[in-house]
Protein backbone atom coordinates (compact mmCIF):
# COMPACT_ATOMS: atom_id res chain seq x y z
CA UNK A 1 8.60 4.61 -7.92
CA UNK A 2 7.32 4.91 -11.74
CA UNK A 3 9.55 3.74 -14.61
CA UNK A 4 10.54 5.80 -17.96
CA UNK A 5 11.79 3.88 -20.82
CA UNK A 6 13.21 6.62 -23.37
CA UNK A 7 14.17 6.06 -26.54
CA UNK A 8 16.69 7.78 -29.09
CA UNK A 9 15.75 8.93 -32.66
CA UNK A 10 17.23 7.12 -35.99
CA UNK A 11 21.57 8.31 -36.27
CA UNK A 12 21.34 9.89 -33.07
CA UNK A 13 23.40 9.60 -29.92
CA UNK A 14 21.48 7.40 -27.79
CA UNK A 15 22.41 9.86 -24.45
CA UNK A 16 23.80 13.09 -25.64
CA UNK A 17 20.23 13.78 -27.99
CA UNK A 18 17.51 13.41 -25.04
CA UNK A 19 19.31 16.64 -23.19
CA UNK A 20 18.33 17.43 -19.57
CA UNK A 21 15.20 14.92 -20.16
CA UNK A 22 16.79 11.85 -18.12
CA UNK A 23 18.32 13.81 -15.82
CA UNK A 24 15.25 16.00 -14.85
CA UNK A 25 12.77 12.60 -14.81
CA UNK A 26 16.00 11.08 -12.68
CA UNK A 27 15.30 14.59 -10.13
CA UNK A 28 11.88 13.77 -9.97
CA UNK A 29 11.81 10.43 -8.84
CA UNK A 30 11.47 8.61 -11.50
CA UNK A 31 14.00 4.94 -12.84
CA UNK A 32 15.11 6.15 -16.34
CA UNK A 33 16.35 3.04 -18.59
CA UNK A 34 18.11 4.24 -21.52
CA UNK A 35 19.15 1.74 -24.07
CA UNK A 36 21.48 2.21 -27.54
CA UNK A 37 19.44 1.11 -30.09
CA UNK A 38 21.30 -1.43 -32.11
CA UNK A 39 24.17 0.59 -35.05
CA UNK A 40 24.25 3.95 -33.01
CA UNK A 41 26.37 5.25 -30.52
CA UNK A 42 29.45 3.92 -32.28
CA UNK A 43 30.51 5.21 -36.07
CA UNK A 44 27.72 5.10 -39.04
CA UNK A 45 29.30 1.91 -40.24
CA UNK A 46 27.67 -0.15 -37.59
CA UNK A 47 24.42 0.35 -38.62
CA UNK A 48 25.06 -1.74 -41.94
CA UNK A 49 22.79 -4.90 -41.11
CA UNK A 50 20.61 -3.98 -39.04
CA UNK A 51 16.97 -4.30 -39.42
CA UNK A 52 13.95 -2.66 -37.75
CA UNK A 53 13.13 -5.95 -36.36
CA UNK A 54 16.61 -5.41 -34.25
CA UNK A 55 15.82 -1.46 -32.91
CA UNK A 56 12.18 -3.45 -31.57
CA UNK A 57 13.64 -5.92 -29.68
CA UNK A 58 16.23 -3.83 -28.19
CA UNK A 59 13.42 -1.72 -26.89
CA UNK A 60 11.33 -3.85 -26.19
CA UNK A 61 13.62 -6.32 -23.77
CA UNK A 62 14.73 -2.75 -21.90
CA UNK A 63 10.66 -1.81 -21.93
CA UNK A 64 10.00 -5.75 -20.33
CA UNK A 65 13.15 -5.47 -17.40
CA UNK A 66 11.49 -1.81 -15.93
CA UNK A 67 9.26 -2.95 -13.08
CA UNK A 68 5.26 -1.71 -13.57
CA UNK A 69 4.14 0.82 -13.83
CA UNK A 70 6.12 1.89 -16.82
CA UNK A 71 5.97 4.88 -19.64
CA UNK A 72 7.72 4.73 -22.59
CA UNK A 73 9.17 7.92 -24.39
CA UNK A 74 11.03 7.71 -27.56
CA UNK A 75 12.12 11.17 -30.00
CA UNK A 76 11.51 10.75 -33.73
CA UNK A 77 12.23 7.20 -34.86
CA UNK A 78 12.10 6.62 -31.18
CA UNK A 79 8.49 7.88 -31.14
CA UNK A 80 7.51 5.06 -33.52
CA UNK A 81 9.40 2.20 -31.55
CA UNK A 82 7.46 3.97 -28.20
CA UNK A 83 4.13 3.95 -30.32
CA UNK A 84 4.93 0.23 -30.71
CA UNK A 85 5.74 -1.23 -27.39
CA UNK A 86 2.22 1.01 -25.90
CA UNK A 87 0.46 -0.74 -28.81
CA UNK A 88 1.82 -4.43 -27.34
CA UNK A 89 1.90 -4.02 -23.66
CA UNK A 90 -0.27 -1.93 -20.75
CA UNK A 91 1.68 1.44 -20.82
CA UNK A 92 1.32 3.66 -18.09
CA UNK A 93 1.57 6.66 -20.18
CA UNK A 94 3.41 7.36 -23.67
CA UNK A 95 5.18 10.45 -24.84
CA UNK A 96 6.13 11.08 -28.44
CA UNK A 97 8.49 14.01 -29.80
CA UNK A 98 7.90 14.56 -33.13
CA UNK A 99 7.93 10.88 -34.35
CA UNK A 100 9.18 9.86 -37.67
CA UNK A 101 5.70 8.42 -39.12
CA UNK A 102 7.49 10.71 -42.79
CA UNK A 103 9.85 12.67 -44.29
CA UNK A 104 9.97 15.98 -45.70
CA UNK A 105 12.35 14.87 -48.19
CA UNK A 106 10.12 12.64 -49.98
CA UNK A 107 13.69 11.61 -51.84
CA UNK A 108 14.08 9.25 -48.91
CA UNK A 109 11.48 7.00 -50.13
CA UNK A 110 13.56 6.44 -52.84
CA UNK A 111 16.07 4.77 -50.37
CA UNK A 112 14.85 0.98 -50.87
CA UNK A 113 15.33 1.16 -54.59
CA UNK A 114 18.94 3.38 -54.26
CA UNK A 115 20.72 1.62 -51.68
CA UNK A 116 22.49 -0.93 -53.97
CA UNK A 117 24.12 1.37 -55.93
CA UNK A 118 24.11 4.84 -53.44
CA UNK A 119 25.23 2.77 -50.51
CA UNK A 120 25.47 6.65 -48.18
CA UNK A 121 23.27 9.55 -47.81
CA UNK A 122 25.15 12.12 -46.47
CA UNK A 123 25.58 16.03 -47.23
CA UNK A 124 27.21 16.50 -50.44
CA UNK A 125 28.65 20.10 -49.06
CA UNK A 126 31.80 19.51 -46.92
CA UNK A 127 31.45 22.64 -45.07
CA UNK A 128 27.93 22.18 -44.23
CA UNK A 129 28.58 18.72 -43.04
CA UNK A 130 31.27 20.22 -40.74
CA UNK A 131 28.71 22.64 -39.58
CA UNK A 132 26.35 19.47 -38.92
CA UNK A 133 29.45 17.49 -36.35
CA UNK A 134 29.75 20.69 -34.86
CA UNK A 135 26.52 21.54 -33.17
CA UNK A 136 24.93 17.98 -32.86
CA UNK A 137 26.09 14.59 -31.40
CA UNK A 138 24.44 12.51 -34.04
CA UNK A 139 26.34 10.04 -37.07
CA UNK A 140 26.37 12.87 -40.02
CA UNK A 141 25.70 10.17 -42.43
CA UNK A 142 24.37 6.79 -42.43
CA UNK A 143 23.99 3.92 -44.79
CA UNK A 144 20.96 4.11 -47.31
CA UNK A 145 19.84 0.57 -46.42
CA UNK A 146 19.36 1.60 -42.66
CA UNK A 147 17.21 4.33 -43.71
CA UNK A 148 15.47 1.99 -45.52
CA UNK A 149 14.47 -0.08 -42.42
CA UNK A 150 12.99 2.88 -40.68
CA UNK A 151 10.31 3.32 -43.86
CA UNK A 152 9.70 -0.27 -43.29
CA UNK A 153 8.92 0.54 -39.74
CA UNK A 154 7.26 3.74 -40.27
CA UNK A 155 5.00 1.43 -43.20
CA UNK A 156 4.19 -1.06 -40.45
CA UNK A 157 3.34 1.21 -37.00
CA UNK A 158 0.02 2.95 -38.46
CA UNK A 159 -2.23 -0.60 -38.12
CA UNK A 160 -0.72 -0.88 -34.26
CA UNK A 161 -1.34 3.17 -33.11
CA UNK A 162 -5.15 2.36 -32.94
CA UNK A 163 -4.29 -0.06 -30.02
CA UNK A 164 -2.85 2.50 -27.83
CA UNK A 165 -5.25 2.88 -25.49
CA UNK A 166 -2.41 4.65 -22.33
CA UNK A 167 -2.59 8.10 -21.78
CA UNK A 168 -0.30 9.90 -24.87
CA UNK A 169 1.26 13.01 -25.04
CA UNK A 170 2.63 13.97 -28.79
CA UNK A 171 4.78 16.91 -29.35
CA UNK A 172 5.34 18.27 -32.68
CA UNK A 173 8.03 20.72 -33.42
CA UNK A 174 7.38 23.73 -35.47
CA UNK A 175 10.30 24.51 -36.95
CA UNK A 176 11.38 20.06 -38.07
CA UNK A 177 13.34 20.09 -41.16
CA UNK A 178 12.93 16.24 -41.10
CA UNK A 179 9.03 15.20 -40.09
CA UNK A 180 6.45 16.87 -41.52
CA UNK A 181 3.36 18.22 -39.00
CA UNK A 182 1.58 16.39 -41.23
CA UNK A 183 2.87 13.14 -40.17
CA UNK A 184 2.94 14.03 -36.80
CA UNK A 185 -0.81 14.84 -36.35
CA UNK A 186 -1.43 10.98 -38.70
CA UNK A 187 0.69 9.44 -35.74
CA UNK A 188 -1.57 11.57 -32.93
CA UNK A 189 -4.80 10.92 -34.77
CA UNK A 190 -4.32 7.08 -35.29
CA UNK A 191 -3.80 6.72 -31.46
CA UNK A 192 -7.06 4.60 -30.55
CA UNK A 193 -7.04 6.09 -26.19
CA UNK A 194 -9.36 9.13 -25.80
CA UNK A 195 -6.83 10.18 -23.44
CA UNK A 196 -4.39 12.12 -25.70
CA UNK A 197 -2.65 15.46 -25.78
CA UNK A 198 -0.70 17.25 -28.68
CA UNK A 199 1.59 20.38 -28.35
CA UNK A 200 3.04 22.28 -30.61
CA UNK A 201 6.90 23.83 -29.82
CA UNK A 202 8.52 25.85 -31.80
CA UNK A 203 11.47 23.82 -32.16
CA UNK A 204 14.09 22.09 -34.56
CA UNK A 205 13.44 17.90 -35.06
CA UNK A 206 15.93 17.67 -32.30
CA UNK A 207 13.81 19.20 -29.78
CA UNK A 208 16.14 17.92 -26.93
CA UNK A 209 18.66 20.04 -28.05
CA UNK A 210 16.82 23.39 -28.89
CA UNK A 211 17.29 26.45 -26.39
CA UNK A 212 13.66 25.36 -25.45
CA UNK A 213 15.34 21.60 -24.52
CA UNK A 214 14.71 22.45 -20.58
CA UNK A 215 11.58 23.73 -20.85
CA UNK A 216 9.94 20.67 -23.19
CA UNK A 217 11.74 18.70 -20.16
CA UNK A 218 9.47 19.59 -17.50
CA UNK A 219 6.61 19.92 -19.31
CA UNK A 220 6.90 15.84 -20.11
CA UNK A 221 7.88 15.25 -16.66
CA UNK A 222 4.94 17.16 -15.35
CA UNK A 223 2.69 15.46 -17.55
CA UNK A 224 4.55 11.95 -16.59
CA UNK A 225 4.05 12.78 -13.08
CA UNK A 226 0.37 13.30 -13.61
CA UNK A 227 -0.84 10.36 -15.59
CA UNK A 228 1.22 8.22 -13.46
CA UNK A 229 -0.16 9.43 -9.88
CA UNK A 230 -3.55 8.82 -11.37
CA UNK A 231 -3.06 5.36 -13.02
CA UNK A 232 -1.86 4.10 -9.54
């Protein structure tokens, strides 16, 4: 039996975002581990604190207790803890949905300097933040100085991604309001393994929960099964 390590994106539900992806790599035969990244699955408060350094070694201990082989797949900020832990250990395969290597909003760099004195980035339009709860699982806001630890991971991934040498499958998704394609394709290209793949879907950022959710779920678990079968 092969072993899937998946990992949630920055704010968002660390079950309810992956979609029908555990459950269809469960179907095929595959251990899923599925660990809450340190601040999330609770209320936006909790993520006050924590540091980049925490999200790691949350991922990294559930990455270390999956028996060999193991794969690691992680969605946006989950994409750049993945990128890590294939960067550290021998990684059977690694699969990354459009990973948060940037922003679109290139306000968010600004988040370092703000957090002090704007403590919350949220939607400043009560209806559309109503909207937001509504259709998706994730915290609709989220303290400043948390997104400020995911730049200083996203600052420190880029010198580890030429040490990937598994098999990697990147997806971008065409239609990402969050990560550009442009930091998508740095994260793809900076992979150092000749053995890479990238896709394009078109797709919100939360491609787990898009009408094509299914569909991006057996493609990876195709692909999984693959790479897997021939790295035994």
């Amino acid at each position: 039996m092969s072993n899937v390590l998946v990992l949630h994106g920055f704010t968002s539900h660390p079950t309810l975002t992956m979609g029908p992806l555990p459950d269809t790599l469960c179907k095929a035969g595959f251990k899923v581990a599925q660990p809450t990244l340190p601040g999330h699955g609770t209320r936006p408060e909790d993520l006050r604190g924590v540091r980049w350094l925490d999200w790691l070694q949350t991922a990294r201990e559930a990455y270390l207790a999956l028996p060999e082989p193991r794969a690691v797949v992680g969605l946006s900020m989950g994409g750049l803890l993945a990128g890590w832990l294939a960067a550290e250990h021998k990684t059977a395969a690694l699969v990354a949905l459009a990973p948060a290597l940037g922003f679109k909003n290139r306000l968010a760099y600004l988040a370092p300097l703000l957090h002090p004195i704007k403590p919350w980035a949220y939607s400043t339009d009560p209806a559309e933040e109503a909207r937001r709860r509504a259709k998706s699982p994730n915290y609709p806001n989220f303290p400043t100085s948390a997104l400020s630890q995911l730049i200083a991971l996203q600052q420190r991934l880029p010198e580890l991604l030429p040490r990937v040498w598994a098999p990697a499958l990147v997806l971008e998704a065409a239609h990402d309001d969050s990560v550009p394609k442009a930091a998508v394709r740095r994260y793809f290209d900076l992979i150092g393994g000749p053995h890479k793949e990238y896709r394009v879907y078109p797709s919100q950022h939360d491609m787990l929960l898009d009408p094509l959710a299914q569909q991006i779920s057996d493609d990876i678990t195709t692909w999984l099964q693959e790479k897997l079968a021939t790295s035994k």
